[in-house]
N, C-alpha and C. Protein backbone atom coordinates (compact mmCIF):
# COMPACT_ATOMS: atom_id res chain seq x y z
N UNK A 1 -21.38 -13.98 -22.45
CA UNK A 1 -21.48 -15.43 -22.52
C UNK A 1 -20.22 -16.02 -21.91
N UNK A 2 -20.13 -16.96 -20.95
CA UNK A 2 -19.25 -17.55 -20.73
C UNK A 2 -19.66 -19.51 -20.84
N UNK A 3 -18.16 -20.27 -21.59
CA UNK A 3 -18.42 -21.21 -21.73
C UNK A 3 -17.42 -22.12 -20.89
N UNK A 4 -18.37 -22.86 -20.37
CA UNK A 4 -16.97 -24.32 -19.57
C UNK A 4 -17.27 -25.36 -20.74
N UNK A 5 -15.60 -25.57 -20.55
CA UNK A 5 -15.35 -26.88 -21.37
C UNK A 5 -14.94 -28.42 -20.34
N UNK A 6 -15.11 -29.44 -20.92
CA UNK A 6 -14.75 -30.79 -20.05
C UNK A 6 -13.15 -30.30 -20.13
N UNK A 7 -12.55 -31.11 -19.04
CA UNK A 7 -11.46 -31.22 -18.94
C UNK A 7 -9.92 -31.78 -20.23
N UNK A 8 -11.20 -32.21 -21.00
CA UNK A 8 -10.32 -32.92 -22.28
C UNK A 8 -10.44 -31.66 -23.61
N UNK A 9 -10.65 -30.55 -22.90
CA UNK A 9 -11.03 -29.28 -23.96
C UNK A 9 -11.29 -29.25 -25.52
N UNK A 10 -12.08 -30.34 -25.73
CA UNK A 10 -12.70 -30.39 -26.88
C UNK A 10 -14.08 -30.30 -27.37
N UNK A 11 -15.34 -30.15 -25.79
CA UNK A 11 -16.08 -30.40 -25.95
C UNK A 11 -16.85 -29.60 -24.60
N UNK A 12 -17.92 -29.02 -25.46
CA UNK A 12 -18.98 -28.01 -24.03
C UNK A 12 -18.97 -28.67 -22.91
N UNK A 13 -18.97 -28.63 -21.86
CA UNK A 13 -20.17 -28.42 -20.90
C UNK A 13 -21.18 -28.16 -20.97
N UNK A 14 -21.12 -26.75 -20.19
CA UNK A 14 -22.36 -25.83 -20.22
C UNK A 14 -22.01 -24.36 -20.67
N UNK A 15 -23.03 -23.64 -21.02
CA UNK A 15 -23.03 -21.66 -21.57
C UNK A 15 -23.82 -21.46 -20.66
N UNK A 16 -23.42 -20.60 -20.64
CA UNK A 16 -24.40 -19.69 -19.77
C UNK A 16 -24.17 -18.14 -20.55
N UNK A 17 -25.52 -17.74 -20.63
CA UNK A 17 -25.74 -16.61 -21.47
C UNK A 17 -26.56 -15.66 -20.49
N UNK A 18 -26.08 -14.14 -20.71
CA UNK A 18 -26.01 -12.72 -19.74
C UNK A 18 -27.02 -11.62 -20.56
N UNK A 19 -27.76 -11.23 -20.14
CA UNK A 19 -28.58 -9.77 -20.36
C UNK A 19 -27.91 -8.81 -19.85
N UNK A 20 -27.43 -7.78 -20.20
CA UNK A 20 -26.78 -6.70 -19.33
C UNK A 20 -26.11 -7.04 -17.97
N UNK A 21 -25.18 -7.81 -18.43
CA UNK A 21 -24.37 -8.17 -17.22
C UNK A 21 -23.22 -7.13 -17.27
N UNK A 22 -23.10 -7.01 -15.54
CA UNK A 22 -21.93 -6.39 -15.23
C UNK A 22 -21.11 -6.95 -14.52
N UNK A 23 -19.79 -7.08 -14.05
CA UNK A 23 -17.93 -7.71 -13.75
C UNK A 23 -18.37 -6.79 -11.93
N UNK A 24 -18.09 -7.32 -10.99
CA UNK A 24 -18.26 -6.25 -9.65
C UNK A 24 -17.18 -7.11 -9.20
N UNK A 25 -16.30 -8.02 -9.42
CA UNK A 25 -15.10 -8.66 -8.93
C UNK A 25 -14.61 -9.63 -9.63
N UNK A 26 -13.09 -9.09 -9.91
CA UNK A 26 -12.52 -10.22 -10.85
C UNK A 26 -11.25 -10.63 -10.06
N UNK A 27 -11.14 -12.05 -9.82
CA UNK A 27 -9.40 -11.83 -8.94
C UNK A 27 -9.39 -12.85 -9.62
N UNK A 28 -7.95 -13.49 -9.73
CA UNK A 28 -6.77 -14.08 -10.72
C UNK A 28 -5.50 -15.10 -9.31
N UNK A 29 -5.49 -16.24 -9.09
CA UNK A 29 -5.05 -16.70 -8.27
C UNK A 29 -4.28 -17.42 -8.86
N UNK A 30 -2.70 -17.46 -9.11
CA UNK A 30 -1.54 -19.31 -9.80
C UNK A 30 -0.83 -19.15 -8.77
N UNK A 31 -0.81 -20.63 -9.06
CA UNK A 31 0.53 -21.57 -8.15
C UNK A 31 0.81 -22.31 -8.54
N UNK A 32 2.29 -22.16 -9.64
CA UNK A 32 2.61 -23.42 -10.66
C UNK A 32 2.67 -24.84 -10.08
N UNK A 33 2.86 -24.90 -8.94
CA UNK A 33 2.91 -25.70 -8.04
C UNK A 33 1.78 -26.95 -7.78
N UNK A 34 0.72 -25.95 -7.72
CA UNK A 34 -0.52 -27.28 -7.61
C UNK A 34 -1.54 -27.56 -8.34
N UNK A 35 -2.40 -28.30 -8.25
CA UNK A 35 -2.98 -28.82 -9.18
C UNK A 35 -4.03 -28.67 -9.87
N UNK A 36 -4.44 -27.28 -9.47
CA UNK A 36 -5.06 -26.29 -10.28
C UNK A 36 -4.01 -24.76 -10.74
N UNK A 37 -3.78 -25.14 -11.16
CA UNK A 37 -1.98 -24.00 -11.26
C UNK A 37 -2.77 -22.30 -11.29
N UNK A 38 -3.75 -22.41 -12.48
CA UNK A 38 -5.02 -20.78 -12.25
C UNK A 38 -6.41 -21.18 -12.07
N UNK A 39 -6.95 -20.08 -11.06
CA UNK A 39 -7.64 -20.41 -10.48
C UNK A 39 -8.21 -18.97 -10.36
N UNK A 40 -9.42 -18.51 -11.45
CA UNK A 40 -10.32 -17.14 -11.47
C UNK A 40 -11.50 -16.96 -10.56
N UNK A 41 -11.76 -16.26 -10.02
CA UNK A 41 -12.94 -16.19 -9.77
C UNK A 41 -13.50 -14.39 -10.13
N UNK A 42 -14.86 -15.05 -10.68
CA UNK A 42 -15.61 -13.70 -11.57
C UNK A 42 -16.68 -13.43 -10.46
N UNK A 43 -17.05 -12.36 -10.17
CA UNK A 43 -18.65 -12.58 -9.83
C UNK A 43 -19.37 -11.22 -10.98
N UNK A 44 -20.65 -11.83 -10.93
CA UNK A 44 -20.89 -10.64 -11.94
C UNK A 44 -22.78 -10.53 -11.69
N UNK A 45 -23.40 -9.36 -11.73
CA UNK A 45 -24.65 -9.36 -11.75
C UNK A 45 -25.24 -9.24 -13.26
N UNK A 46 -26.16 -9.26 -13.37
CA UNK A 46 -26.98 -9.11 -14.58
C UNK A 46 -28.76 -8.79 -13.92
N UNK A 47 -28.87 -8.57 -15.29
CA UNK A 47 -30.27 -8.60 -15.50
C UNK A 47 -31.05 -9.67 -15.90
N UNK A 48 -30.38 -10.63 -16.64
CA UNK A 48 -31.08 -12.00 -16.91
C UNK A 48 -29.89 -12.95 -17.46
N UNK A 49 -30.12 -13.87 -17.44
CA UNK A 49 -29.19 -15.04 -17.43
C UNK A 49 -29.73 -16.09 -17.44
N UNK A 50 -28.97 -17.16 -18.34
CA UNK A 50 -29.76 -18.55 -19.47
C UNK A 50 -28.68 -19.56 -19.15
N UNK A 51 -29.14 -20.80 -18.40
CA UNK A 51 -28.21 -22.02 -18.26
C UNK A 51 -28.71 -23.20 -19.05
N UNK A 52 -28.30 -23.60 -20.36
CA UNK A 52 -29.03 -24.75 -20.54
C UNK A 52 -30.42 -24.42 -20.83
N UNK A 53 -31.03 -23.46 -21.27
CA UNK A 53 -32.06 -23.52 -21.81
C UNK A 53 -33.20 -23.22 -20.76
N UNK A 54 -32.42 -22.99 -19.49
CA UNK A 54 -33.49 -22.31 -18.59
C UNK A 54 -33.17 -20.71 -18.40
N UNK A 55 -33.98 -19.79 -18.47
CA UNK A 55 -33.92 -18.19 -18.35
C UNK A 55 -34.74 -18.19 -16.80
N UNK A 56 -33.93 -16.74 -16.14
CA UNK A 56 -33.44 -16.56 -15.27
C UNK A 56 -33.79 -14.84 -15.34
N UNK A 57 -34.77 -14.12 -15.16
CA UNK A 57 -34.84 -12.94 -15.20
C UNK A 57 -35.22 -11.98 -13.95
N UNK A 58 -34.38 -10.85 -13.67
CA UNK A 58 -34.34 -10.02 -12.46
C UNK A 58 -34.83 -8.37 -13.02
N UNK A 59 -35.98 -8.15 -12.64
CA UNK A 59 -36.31 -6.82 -13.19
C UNK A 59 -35.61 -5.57 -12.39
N UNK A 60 -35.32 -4.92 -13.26
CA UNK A 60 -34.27 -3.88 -12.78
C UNK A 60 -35.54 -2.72 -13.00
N UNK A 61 -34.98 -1.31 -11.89
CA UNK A 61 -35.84 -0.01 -12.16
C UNK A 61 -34.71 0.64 -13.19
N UNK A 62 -35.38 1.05 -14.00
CA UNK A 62 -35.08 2.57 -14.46
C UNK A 62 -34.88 1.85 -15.84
């Protein structure tokens, strides 16, 4: 499950919820400097995945 929060971090966004998800790239980017100081990017596959109440399913073999 991963959750975004509004910018005033008190309050959801959106979830997004994972079926057998797997991580295939994680990188990690700061620069105290500007105005996003960290800056992640994930990518990740799964098998199914839920935004808001919509499902999202990829049939896998085996």
């Amino acid at each position: 499950k991963i959750i975004f929060y509004r910018r005033d971090a008190m309050s959801k966004l959106q979830e997004v919820l994972f079926k057998k998800a797997f991580c295939i790239k994680y990188k990690e980017h700061f620069d105290a400097q500007g105005t996003e100081p960290l800056q992640i990017e994930i990518r990740l596959i799964a098998q199914g995945f839920d935004v808001g109440g919509v499902a999202h399913n990829k049939m896998w073999r085996g």
